[in-house]
Protein backbone atom coordinates (compact mmCIF):
# COMPACT_ATOMS: atom_id res chain seq x y z
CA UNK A 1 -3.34 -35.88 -28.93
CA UNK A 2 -6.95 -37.01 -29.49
CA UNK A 3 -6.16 -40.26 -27.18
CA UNK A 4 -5.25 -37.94 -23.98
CA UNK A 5 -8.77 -36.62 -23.99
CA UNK A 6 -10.61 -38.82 -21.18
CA UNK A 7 -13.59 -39.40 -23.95
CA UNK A 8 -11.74 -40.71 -26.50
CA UNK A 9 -11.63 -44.67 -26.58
CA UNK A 10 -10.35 -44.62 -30.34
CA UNK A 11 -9.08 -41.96 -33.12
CA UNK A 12 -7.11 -41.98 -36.15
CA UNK A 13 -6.53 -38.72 -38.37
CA UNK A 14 -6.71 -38.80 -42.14
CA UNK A 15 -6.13 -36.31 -44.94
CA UNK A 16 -9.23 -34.71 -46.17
CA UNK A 17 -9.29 -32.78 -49.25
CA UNK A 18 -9.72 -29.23 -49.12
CA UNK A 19 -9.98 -26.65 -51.58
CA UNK A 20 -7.62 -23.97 -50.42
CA UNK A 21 -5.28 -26.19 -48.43
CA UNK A 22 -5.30 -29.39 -50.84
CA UNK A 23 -5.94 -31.22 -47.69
CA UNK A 24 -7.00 -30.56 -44.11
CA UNK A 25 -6.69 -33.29 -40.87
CA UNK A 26 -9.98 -35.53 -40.39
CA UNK A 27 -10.06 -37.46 -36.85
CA UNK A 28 -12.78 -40.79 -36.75
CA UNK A 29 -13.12 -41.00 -32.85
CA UNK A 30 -14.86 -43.59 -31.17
CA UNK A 31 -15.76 -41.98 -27.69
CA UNK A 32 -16.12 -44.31 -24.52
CA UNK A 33 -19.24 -46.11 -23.29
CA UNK A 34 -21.45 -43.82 -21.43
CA UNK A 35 -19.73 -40.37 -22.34
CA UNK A 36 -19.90 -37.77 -24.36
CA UNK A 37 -17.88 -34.95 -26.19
CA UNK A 38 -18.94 -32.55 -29.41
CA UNK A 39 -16.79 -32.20 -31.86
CA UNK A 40 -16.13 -28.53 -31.17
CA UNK A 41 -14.39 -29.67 -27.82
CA UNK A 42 -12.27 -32.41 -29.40
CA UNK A 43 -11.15 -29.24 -31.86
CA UNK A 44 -10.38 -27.06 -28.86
CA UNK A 45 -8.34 -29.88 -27.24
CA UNK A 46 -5.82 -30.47 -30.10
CA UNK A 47 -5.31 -27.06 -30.97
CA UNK A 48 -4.23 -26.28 -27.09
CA UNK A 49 -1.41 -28.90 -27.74
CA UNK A 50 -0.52 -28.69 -31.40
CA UNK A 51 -0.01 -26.19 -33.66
CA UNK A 52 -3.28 -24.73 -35.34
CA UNK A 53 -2.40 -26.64 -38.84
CA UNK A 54 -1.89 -30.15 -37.61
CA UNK A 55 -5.42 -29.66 -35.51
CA UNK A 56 -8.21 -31.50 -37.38
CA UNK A 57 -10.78 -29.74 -38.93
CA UNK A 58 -13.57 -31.99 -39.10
CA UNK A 59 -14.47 -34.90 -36.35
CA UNK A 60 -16.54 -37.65 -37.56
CA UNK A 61 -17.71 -40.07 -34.33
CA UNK A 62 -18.98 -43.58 -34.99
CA UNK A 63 -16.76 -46.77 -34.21
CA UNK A 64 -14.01 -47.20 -36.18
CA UNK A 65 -13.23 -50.15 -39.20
CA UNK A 66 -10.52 -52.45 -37.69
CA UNK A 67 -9.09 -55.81 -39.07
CA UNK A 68 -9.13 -59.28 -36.89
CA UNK A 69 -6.17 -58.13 -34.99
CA UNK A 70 -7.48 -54.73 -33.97
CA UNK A 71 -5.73 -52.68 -36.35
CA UNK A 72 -7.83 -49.49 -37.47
CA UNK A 73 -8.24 -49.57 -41.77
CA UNK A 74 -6.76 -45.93 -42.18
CA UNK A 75 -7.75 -46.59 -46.09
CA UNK A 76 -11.05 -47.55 -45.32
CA UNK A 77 -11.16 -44.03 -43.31
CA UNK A 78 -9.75 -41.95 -46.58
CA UNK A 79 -12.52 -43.50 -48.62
CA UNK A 80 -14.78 -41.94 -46.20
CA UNK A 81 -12.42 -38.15 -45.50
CA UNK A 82 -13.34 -38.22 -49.70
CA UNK A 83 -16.81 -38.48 -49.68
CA UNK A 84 -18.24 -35.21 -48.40
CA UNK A 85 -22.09 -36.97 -48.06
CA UNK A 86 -20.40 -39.41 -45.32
CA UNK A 87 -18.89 -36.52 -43.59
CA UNK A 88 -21.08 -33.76 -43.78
């Protein structure tokens, strides 16, 4: 859902520990050149289309880890959904 927003140049959702839940969604977005979202609207967005659970909670911007062949390191991005100083 996070790709359909016309900021969004890259996401990926990860599990982020939580203490009531166990664990909450997490999106890393990379936004597109010369625009700009918050992280509020990006929240807004996803729970319009999906149900209020599967929304992420948090939304961390900066570009995202990817191998030589473009691939984004989802494990890379848990390492980071664990630390709350890299979040927060």
């Amino acid at each position: 859902m996070l790709y359909r927003h016309p900021a969004v140049l890259a996401a990926a959702v990860v599990a982020q520990p939580d203490a009531k839940w166990g664990e909450t969604p997490c999106a890393f977005v990379e936004v597109k050149p010369n625009t700009t979202v918050s992280e509020n609207d990006l929240i807004e967005h996803c729970r319009a289309h999906l149900a209020r659970f599967k929304a992420p909670k948090k939304v961390v911007f900066g570009e995202l880890p990817k191998t030589s062949t473009g691939k984004i390191q989802k494990f890379v991005l848990r390492e980071r959904a664990k630390s709350t100083s890299a979040i927060e």
